[in-house]
Every structure is written in structure tokens, then in C-alpha cells.
C-alpha atoms as a PDB file:
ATOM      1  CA  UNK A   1      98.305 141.904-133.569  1.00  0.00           C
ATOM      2  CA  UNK A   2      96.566 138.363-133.477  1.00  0.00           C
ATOM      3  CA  UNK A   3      98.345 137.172-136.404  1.00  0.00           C
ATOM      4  CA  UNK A   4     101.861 138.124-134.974  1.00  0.00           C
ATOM      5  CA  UNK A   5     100.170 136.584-131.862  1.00  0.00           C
ATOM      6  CA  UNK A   6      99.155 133.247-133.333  1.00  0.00           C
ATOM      7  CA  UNK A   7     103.077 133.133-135.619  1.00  0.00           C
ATOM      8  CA  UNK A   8     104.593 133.445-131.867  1.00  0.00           C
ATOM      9  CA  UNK A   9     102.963 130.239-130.873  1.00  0.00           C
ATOM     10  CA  UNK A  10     102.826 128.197-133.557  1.00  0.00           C
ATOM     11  CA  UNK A  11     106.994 129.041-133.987  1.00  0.00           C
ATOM     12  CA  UNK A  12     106.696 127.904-130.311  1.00  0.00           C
ATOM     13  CA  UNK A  13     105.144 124.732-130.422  1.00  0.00           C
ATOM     14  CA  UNK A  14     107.417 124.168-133.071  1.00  0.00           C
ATOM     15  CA  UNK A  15     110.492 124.827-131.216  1.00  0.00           C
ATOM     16  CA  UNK A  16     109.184 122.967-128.308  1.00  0.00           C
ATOM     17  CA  UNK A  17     108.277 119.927-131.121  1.00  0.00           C
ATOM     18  CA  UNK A  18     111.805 120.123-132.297  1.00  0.00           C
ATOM     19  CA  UNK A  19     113.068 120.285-128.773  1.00  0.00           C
ATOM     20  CA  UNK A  20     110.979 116.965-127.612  1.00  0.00           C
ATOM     21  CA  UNK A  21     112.639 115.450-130.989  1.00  0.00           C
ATOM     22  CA  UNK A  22     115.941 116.155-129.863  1.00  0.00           C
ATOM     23  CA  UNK A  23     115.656 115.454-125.793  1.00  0.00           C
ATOM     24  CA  UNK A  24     114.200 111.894-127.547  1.00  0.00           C
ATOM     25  CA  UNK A  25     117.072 111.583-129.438  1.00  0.00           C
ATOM     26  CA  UNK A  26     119.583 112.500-126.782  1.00  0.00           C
ATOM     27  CA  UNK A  27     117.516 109.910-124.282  1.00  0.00           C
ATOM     28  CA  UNK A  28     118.004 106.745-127.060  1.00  0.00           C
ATOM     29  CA  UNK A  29     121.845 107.781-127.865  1.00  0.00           C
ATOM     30  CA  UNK A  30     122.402 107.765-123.677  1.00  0.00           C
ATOM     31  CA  UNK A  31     120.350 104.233-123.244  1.00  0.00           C
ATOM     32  CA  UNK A  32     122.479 102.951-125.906  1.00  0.00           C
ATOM     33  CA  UNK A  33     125.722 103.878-124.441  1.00  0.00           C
ATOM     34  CA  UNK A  34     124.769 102.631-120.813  1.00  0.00           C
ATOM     35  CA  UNK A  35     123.969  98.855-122.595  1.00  0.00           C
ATOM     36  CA  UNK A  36     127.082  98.843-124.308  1.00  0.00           C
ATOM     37  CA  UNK A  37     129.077  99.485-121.308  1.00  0.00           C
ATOM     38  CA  UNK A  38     127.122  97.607-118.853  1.00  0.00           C
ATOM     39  CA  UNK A  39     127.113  94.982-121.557  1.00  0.00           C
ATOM     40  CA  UNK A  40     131.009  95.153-121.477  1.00  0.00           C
ATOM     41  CA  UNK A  41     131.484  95.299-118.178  1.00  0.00           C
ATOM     42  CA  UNK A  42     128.958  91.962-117.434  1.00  0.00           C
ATOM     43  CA  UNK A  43     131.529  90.639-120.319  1.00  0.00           C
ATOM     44  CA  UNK A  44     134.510  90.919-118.510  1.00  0.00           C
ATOM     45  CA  UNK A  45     132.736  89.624-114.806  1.00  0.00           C
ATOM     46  CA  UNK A  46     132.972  86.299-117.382  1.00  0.00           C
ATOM     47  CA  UNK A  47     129.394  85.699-116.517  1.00  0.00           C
ATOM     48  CA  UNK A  48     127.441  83.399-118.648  1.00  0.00           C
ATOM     49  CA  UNK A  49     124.169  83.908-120.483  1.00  0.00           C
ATOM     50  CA  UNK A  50     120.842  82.403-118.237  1.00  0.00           C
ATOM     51  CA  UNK A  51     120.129  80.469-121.656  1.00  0.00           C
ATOM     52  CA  UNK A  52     124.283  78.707-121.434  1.00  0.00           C
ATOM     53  CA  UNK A  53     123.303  78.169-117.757  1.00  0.00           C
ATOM     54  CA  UNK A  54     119.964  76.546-118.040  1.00  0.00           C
ATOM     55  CA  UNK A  55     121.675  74.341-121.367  1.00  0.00           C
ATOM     56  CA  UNK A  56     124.539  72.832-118.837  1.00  0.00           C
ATOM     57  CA  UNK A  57     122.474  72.667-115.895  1.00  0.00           C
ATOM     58  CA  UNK A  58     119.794  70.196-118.137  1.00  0.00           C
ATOM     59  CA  UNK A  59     123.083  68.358-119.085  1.00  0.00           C
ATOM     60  CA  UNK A  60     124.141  67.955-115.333  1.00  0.00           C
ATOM     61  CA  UNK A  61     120.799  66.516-114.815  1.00  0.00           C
ATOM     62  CA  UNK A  62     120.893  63.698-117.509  1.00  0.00           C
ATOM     63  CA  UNK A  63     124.346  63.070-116.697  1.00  0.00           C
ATOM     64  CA  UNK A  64     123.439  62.588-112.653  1.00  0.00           C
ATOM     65  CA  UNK A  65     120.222  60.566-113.851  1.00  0.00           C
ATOM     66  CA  UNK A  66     122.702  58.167-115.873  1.00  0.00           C
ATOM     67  CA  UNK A  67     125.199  57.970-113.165  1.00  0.00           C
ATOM     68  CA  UNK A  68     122.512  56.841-110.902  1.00  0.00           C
ATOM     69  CA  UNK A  69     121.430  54.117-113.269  1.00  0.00           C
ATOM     70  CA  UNK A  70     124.513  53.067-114.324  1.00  0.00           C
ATOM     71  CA  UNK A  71     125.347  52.562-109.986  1.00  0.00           C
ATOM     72  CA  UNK A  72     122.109  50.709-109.825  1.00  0.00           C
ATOM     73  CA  UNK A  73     123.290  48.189-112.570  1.00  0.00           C
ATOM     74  CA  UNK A  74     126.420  47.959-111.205  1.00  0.00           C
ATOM     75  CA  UNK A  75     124.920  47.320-107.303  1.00  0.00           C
ATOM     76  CA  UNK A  76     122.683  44.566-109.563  1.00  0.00           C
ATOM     77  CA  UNK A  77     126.170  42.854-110.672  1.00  0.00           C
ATOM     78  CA  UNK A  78     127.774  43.208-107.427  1.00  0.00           C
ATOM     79  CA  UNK A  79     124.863  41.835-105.744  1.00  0.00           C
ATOM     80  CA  UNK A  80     124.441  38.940-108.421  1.00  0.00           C
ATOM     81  CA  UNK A  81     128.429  37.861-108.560  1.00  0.00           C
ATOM     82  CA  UNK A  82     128.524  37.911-104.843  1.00  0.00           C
ATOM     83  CA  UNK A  83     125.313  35.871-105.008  1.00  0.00           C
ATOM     84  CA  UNK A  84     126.884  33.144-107.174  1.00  0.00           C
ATOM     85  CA  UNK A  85     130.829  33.148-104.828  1.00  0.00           C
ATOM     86  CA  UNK A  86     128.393  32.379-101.856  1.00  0.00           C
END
């Protein structure tokens, strides 16, 4: 009777193995599914990417930067032709 005992358990354990296997396989196939569509739906928001955003937000920076020094030459001018009508 123990060794019909100890064949119930170990066909069990590996029906509850098998079972885990599949519940894990189930669990990836679902996570997959929810990124693709949250994936398309963030896709058609037209949202951009934080790396895009932190790329044009650098170039907005150098391009404020520049403007700044370009109206600090042009003050300079100003300053210096107005200088010389005087």
C-alpha cells in the first residue's frame, strides 16, 4: 500500500510541477499581450520617448545659451555704433 501511496504523490507533485509550468507560461503570454497593447495605445497618445525628450530639451538649451550671446554681441554693437553717432 506504501508504494501505491508514494506513486500517488510523486504523480502529484508532478502534476502540480506541470501545472506551475503552465500557470508560468500563461503569466509571460498575458504580460506580453498587456505591453503590446499598452505599448500601442502610448503610440497612438503620439507621446515621445523620455530619451527624444531629454535630446531636444539639451538642444533648446544650447540654442537659448546662443541666443543669449548672440543678444549680448549685438547690445555690444548697438552700444558701440551709438557710441561713435554721439
Amino acid at each position: 500500500m506504501s508504494t501505491g501511496t508514494n506513486r500517488m504523490m510523486d504523480e502529484f507533485a508532478r502534476l502540480m510541477t506541470d501545472a506551475a509550468g503552465a500557470a508560468q507560461g500563461v503569466r509571460r503570454e498575458v504580460e506580453t499581450a498587456f505591453q503590446a497593447q499598452a505599448e500601442r495605445f502610448l503610440n497612438s497618445m503620439d507621446l515621445v520617448r523620455r530619451e527624444e525628450f531629454d535630446v531636444v530639451r539639451e538642444m533648446a538649451i544650447k540654442a537659448r545659451d546662443e541666443n543669449d550671446a548672440l543678444k549680448a554681441r549685438l547690445d555690444a554693437l548697438e552700444a558701440k555704433l551709438s557710441a561713435s553717432n554721439s
